[in-house]
C-alpha atoms as a PDB file:
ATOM      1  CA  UNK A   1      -1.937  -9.254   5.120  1.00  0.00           C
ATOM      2  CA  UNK A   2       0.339  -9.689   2.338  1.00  0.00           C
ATOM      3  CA  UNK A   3      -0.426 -11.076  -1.146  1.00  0.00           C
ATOM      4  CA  UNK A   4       2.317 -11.078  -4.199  1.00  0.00           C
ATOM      5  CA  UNK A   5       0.867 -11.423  -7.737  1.00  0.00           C
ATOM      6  CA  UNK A   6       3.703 -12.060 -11.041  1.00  0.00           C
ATOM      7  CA  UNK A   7       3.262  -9.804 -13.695  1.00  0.00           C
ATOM      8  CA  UNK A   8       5.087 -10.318 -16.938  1.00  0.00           C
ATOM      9  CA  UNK A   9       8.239  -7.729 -15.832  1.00  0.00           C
ATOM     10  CA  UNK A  10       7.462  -6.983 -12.123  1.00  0.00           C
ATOM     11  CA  UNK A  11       6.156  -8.436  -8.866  1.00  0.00           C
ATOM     12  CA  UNK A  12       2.920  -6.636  -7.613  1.00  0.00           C
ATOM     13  CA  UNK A  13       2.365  -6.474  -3.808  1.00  0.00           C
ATOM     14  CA  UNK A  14      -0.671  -5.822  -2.149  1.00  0.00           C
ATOM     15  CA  UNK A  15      -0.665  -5.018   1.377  1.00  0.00           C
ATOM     16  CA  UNK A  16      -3.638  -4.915   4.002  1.00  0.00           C
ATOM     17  CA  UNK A  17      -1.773  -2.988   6.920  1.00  0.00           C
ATOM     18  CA  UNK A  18      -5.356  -3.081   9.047  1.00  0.00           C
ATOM     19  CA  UNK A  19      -4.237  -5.196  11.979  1.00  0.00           C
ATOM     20  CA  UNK A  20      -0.303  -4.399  12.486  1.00  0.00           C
ATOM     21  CA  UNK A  21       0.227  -2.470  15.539  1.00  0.00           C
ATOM     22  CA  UNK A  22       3.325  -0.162  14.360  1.00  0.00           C
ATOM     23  CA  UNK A  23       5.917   0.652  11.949  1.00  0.00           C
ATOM     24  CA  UNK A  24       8.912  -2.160  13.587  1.00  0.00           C
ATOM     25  CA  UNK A  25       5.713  -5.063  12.519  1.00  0.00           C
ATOM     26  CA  UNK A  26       5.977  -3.938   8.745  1.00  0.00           C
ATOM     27  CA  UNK A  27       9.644  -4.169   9.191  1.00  0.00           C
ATOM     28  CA  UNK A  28       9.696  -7.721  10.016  1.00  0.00           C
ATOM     29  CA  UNK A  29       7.393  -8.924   7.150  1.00  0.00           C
ATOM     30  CA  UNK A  30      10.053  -7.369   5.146  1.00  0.00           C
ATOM     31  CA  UNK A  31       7.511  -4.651   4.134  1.00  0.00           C
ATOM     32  CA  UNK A  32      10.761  -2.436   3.113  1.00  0.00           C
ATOM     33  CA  UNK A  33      12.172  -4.787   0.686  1.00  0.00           C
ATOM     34  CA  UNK A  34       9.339  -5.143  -1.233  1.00  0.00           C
ATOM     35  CA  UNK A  35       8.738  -1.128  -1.425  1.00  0.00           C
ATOM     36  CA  UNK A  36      12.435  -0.627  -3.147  1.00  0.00           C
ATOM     37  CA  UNK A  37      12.128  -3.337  -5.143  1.00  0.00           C
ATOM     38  CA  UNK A  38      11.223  -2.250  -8.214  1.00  0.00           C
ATOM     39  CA  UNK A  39       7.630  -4.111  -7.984  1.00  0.00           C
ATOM     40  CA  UNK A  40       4.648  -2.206  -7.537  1.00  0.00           C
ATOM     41  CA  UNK A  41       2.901  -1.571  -4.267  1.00  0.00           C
ATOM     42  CA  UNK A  42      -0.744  -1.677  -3.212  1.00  0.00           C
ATOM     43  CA  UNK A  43      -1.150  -0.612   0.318  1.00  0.00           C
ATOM     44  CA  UNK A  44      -4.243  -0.476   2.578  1.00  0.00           C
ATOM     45  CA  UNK A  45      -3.863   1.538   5.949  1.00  0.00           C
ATOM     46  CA  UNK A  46      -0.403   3.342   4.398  1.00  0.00           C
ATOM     47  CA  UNK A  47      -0.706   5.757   7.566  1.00  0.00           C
ATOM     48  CA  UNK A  48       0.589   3.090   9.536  1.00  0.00           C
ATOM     49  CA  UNK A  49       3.988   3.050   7.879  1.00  0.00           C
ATOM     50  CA  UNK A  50       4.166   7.171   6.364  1.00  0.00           C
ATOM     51  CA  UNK A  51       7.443   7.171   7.772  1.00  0.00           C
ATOM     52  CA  UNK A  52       8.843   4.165   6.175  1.00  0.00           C
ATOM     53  CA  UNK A  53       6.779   4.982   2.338  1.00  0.00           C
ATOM     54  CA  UNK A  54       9.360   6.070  -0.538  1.00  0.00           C
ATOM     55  CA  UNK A  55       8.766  10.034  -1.970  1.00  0.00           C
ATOM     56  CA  UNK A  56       7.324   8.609  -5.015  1.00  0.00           C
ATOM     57  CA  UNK A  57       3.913   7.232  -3.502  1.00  0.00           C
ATOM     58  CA  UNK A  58       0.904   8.273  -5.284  1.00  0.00           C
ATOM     59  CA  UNK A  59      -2.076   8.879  -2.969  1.00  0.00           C
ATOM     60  CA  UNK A  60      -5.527   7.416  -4.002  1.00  0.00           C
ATOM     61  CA  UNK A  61      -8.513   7.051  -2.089  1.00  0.00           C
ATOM     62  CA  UNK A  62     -11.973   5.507  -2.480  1.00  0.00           C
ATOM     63  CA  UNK A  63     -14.965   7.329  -0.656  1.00  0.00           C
ATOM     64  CA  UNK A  64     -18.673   5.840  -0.513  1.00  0.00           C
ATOM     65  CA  UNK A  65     -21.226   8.731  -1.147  1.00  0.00           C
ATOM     66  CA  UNK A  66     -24.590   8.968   0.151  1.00  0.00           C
ATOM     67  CA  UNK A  67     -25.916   7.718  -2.780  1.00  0.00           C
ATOM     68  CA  UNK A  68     -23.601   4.782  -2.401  1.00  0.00           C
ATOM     69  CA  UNK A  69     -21.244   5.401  -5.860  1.00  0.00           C
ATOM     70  CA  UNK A  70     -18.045   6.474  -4.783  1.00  0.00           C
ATOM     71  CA  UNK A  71     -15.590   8.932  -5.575  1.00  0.00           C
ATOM     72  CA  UNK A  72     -12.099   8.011  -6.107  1.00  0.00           C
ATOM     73  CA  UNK A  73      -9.325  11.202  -5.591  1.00  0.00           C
ATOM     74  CA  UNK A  74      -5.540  10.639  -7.279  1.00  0.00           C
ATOM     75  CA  UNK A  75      -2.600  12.807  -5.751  1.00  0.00           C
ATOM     76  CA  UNK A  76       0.486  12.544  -6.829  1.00  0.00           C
END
């Protein structure tokens, strides 16, 4: 569900949100501490938690094609 990684000046965090049932579950792993910490945040499933998620996310999403390469789409 959670893994944090050092990197030189930051913490990165890397959440898989697939199996929490709501927003109040995120809370109590601390998932809000960790988003306004100044680390940088990986999250899987964000639609889980849209209404906890700071303004500055940046959207990016990974799409198999037929072909099986995928497509990966940035929004900022």
């Amino acid at each position: 569900m959670l893994q944090i990684y050092q990197a030189k000046n930051f913490e990165i965090y890397h959440f898989d949100l697939f199996r929490i049932e709501d927003e109040i579950e995120a809370l109590d792993i601390g998932i809000e501490e960790m988003l306004y910490s100044g680390g940088m945040c990986f999250i899987e499933w964000p639609e889980k938690i849209s209404n906890l998620l700071p303004d500055n996310v940046i959207w990016s999403y990974i799409r198999t094609n037929e072909d099986n390469t995928r497509t990966i789409t940035v929004e900022l």
